[in-house]
PDB file of N, CA and C in Angstrom:
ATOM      1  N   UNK A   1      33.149 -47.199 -32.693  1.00  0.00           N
ATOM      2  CA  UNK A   1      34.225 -47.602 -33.599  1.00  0.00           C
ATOM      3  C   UNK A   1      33.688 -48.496 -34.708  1.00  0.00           C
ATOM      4  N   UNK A   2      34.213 -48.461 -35.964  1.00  0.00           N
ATOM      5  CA  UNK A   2      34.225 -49.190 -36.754  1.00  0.00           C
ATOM      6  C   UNK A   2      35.512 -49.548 -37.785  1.00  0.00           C
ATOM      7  N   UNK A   3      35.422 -50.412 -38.613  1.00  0.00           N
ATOM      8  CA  UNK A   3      36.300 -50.872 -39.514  1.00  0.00           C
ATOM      9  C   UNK A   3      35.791 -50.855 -40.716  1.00  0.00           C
ATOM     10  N   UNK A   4      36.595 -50.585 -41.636  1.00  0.00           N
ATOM     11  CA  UNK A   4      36.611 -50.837 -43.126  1.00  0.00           C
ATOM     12  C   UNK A   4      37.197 -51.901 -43.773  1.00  0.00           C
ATOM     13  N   UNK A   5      36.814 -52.775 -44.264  1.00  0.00           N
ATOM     14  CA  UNK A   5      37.138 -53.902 -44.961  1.00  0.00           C
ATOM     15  C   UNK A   5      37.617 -53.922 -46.127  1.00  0.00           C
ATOM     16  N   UNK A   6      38.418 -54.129 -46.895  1.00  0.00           N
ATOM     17  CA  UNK A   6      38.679 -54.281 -48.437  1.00  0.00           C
ATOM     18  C   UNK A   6      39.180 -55.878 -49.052  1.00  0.00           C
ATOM     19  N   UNK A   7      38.450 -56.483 -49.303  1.00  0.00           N
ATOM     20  CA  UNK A   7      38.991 -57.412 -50.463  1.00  0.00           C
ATOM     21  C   UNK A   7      39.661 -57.395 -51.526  1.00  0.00           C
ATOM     22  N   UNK A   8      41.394 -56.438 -51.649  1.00  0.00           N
ATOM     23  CA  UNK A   8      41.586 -56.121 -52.336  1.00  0.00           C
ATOM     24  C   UNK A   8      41.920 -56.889 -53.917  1.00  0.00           C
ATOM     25  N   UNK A   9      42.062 -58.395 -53.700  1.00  0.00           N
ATOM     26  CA  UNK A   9      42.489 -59.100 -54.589  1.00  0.00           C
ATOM     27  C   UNK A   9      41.326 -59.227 -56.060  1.00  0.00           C
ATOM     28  N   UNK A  10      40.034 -58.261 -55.251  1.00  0.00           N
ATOM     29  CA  UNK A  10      39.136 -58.577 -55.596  1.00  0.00           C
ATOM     30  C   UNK A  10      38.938 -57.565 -56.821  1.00  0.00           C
ATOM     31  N   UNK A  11      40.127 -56.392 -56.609  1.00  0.00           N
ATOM     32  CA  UNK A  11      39.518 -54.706 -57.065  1.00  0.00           C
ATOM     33  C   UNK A  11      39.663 -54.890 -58.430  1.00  0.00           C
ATOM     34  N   UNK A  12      38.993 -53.709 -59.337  1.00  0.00           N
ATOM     35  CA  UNK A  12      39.014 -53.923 -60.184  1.00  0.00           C
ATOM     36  C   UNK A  12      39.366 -52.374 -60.760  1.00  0.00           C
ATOM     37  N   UNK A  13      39.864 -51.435 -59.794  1.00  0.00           N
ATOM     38  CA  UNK A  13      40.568 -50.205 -59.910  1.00  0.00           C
ATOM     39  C   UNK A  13      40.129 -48.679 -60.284  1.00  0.00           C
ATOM     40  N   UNK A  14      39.150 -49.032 -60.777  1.00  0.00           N
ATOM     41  CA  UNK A  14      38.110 -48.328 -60.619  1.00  0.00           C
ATOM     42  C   UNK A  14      38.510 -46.458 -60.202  1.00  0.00           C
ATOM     43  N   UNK A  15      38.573 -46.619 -58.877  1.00  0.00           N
ATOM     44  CA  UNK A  15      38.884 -45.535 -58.127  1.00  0.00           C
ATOM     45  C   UNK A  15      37.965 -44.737 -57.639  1.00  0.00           C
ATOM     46  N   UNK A  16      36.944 -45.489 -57.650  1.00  0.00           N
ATOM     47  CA  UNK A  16      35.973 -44.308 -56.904  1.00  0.00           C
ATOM     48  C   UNK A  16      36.268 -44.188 -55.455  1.00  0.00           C
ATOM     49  N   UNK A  17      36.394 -45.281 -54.916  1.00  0.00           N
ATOM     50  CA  UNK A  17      37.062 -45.003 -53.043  1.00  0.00           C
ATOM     51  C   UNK A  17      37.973 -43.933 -52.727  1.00  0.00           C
ATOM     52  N   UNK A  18      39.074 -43.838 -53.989  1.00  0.00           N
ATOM     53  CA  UNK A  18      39.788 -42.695 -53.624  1.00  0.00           C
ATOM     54  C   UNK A  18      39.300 -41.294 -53.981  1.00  0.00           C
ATOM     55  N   UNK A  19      38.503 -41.207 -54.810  1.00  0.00           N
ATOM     56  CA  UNK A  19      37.442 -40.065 -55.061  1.00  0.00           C
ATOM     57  C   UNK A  19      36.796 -39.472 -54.173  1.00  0.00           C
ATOM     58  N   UNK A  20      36.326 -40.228 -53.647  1.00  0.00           N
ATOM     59  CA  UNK A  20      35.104 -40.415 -52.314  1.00  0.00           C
ATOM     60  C   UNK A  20      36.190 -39.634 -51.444  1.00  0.00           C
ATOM     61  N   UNK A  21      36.891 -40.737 -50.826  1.00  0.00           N
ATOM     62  CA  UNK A  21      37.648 -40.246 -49.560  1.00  0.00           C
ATOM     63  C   UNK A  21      39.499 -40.337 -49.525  1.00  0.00           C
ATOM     64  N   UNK A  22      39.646 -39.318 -50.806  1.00  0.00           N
ATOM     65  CA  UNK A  22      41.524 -39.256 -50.522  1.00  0.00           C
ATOM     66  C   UNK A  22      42.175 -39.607 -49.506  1.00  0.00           C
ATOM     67  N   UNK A  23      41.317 -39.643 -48.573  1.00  0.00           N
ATOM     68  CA  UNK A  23      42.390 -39.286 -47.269  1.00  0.00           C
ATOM     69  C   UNK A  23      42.429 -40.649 -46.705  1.00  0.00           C
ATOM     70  N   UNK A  24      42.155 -41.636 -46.878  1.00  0.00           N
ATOM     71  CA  UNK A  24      42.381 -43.112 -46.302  1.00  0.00           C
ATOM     72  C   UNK A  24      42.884 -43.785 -47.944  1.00  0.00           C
ATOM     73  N   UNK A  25      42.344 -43.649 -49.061  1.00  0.00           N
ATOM     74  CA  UNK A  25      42.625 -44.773 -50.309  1.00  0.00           C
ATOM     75  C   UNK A  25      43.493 -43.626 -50.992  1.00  0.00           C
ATOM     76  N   UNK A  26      44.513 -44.648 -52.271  1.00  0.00           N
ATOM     77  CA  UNK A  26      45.104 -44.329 -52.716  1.00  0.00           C
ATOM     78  C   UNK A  26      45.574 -45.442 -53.924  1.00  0.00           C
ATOM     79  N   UNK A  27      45.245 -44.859 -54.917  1.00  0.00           N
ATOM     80  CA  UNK A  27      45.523 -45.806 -56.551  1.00  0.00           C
ATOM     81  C   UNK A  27      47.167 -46.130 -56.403  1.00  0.00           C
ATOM     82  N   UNK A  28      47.521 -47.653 -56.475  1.00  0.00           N
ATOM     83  CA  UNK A  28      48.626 -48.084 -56.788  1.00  0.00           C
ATOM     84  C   UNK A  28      49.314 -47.797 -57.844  1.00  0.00           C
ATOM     85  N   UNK A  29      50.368 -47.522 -58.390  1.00  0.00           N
ATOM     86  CA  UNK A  29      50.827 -47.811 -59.362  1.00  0.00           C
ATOM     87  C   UNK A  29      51.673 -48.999 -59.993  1.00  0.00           C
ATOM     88  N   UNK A  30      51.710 -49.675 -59.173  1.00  0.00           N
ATOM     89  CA  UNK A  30      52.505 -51.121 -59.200  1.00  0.00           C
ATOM     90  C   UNK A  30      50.845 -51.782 -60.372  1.00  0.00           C
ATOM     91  N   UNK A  31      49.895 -51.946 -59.580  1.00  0.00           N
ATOM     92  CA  UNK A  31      49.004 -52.774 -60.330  1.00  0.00           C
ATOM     93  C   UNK A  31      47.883 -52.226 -60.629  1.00  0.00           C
ATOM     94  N   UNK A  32      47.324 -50.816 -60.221  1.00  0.00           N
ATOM     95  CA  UNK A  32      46.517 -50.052 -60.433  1.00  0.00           C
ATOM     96  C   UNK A  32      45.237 -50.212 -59.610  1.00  0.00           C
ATOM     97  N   UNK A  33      45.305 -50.891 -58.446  1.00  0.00           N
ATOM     98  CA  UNK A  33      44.677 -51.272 -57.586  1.00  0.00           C
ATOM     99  C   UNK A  33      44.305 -50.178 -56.307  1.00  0.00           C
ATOM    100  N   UNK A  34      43.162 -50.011 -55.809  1.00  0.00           N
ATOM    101  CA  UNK A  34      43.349 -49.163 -54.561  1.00  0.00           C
ATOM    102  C   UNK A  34      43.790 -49.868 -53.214  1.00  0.00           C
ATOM    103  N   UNK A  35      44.760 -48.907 -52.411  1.00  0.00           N
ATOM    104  CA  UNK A  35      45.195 -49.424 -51.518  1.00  0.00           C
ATOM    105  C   UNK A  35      45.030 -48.705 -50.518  1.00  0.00           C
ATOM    106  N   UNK A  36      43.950 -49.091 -49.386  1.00  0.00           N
ATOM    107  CA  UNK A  36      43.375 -48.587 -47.939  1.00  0.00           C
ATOM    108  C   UNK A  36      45.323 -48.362 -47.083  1.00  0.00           C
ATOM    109  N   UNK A  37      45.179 -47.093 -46.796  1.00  0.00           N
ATOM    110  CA  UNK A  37      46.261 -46.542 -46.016  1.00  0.00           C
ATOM    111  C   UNK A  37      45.870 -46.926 -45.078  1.00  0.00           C
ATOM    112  N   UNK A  38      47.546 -47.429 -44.558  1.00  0.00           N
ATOM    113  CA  UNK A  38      47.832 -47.904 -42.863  1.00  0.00           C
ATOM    114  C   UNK A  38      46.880 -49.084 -42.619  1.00  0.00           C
ATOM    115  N   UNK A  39      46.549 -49.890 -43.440  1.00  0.00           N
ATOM    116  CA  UNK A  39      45.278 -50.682 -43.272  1.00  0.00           C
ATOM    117  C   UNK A  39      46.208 -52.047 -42.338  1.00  0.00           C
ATOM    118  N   UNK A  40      45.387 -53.197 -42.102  1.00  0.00           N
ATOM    119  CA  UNK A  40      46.178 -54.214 -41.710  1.00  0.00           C
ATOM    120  C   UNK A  40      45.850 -55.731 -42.364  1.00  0.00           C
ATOM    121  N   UNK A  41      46.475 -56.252 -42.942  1.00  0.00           N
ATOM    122  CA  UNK A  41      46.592 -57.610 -43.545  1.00  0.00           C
ATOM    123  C   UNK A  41      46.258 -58.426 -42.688  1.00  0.00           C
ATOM    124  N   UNK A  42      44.714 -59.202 -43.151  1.00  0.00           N
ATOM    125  CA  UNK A  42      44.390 -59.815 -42.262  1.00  0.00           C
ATOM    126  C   UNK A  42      43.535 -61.474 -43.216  1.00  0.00           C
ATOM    127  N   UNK A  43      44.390 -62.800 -42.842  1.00  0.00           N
ATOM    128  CA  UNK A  43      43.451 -63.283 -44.355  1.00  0.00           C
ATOM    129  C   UNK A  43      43.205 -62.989 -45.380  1.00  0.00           C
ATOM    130  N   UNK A  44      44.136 -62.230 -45.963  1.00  0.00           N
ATOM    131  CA  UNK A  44      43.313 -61.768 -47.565  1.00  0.00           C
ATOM    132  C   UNK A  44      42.619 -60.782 -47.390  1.00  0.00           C
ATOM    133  N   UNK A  45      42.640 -59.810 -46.599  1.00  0.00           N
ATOM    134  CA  UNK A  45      41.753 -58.580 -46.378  1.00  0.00           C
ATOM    135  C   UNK A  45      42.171 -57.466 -45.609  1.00  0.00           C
ATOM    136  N   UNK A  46      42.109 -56.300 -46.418  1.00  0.00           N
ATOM    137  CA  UNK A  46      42.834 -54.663 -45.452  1.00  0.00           C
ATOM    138  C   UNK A  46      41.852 -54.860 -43.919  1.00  0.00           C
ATOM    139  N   UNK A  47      41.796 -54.276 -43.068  1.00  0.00           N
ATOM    140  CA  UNK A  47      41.496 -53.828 -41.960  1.00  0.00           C
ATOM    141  C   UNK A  47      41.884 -52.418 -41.841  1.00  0.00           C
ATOM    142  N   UNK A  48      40.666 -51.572 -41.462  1.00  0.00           N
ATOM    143  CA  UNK A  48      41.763 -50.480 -41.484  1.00  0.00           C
ATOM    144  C   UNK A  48      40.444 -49.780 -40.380  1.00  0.00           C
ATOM    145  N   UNK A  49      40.748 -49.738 -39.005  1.00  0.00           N
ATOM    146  CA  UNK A  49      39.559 -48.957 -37.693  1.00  0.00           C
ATOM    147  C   UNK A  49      39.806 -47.811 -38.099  1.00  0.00           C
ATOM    148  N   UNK A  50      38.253 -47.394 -37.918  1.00  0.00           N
ATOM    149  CA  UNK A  50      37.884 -45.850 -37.916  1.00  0.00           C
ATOM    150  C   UNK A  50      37.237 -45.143 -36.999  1.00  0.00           C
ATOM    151  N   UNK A  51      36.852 -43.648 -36.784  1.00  0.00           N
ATOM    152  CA  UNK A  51      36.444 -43.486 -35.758  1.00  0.00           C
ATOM    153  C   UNK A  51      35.245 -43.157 -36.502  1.00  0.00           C
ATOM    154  N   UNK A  52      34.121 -43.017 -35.239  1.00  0.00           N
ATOM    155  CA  UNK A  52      32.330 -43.058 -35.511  1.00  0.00           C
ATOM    156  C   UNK A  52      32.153 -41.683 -36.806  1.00  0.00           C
ATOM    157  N   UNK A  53      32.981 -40.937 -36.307  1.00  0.00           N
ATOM    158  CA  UNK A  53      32.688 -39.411 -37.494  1.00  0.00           C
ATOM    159  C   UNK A  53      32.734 -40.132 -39.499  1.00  0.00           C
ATOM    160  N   UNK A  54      33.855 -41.159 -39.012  1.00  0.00           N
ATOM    161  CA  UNK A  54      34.312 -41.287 -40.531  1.00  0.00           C
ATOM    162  C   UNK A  54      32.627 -42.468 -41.341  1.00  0.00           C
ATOM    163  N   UNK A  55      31.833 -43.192 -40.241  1.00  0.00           N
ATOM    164  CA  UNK A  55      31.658 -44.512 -40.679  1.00  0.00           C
ATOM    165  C   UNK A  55      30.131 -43.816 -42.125  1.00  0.00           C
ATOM    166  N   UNK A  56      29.673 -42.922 -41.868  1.00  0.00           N
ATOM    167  CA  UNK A  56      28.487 -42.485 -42.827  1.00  0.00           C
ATOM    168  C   UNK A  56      29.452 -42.479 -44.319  1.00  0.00           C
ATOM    169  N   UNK A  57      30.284 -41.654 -44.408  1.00  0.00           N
ATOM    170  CA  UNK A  57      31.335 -41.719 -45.205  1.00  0.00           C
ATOM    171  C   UNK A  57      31.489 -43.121 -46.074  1.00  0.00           C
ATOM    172  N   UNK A  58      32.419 -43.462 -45.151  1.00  0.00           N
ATOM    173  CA  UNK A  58      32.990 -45.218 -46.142  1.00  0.00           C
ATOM    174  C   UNK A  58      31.367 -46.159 -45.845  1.00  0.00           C
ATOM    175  N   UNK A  59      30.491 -45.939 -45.226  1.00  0.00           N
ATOM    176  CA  UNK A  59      29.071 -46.633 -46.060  1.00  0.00           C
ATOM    177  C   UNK A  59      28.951 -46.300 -47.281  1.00  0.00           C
ATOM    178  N   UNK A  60      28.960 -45.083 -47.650  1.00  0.00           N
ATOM    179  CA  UNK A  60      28.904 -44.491 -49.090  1.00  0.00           C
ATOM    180  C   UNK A  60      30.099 -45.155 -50.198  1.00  0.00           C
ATOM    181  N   UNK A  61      30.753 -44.791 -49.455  1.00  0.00           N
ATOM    182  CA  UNK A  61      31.890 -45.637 -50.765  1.00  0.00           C
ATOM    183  C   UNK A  61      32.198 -47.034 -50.934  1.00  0.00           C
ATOM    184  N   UNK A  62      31.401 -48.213 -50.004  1.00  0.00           N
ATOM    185  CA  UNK A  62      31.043 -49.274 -49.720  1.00  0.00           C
ATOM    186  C   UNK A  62      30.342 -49.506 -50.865  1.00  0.00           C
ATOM    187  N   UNK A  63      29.710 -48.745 -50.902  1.00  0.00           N
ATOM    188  CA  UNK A  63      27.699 -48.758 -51.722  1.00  0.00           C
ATOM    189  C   UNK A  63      28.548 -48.241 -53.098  1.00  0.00           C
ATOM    190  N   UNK A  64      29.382 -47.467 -52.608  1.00  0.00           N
ATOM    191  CA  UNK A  64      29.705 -46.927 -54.435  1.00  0.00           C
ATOM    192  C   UNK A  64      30.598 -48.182 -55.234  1.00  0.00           C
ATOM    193  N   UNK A  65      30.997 -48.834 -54.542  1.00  0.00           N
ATOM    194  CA  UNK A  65      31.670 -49.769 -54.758  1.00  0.00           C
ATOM    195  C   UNK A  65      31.522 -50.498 -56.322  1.00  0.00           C
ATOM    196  N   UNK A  66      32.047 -50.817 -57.287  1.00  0.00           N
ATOM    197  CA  UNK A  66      31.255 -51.575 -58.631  1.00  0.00           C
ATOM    198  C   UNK A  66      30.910 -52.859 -58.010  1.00  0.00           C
ATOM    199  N   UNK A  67      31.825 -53.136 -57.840  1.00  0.00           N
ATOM    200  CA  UNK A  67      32.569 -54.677 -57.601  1.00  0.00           C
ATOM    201  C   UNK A  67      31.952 -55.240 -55.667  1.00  0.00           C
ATOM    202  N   UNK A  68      31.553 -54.524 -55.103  1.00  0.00           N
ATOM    203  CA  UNK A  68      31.305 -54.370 -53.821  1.00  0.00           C
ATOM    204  C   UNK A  68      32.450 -55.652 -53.108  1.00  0.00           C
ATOM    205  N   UNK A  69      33.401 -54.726 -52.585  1.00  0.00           N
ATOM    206  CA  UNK A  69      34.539 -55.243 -51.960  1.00  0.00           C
ATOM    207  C   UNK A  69      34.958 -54.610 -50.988  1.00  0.00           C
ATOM    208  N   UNK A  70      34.137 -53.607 -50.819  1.00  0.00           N
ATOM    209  CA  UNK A  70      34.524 -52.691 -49.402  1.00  0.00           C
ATOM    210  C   UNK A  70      33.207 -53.023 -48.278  1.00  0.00           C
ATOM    211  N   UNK A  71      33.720 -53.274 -47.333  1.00  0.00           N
ATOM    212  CA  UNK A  71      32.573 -53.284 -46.065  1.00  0.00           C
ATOM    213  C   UNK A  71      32.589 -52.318 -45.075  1.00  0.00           C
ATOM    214  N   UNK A  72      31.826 -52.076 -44.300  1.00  0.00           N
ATOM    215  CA  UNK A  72      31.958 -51.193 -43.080  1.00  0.00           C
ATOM    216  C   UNK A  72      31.241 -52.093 -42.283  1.00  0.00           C
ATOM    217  N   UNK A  73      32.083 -52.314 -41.085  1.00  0.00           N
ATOM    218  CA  UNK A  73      31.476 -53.679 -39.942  1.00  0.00           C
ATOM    219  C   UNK A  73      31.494 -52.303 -38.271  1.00  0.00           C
ATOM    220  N   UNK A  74      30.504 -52.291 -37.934  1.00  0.00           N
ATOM    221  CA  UNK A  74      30.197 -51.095 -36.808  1.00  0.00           C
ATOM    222  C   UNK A  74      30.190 -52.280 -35.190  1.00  0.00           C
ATOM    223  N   UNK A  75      31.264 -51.559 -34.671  1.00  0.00           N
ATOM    224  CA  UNK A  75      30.870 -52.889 -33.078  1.00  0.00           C
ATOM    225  C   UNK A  75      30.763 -51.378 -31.870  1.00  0.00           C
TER     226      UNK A  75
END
């Protein structure tokens, strides 16, 4: 298992996360911000567990990151 992290206060909208992987992110239209689906508010930060298939994936869009505000934490 792992998790994906987002600092979203941090984004700068970009959109490559949702490029990468439609199927978890999704561009706001309220502020133009990406917003990790089903994620969980935690301190100022999405949470959002994944399973082992997804984690090569969101490393990549971690790394694609401009602003690097996405993490992938593996336990």
């Amino acid at each position: 298992m792992a998790n994906i992290v987002q600092y979203r206060n941090k984004c700068i909208g970009c959109g490559i996360c949702y490029e990468m992987m439609p199927e978890i992110w999704r561009m706001s239209k309220k502020d133009g911000k990406a917003t990790l689906l089903k994620a969980v508010l935690k301190k100022d930060v999405f949470v959002l567990p994944i399973v082992h298939s997804m984690i090569a994936e969101a490393k990549r869009v971690a790394h694609a990151c401009p602003v690097k505000i996405i993490r992938v934490n593996e336990f």
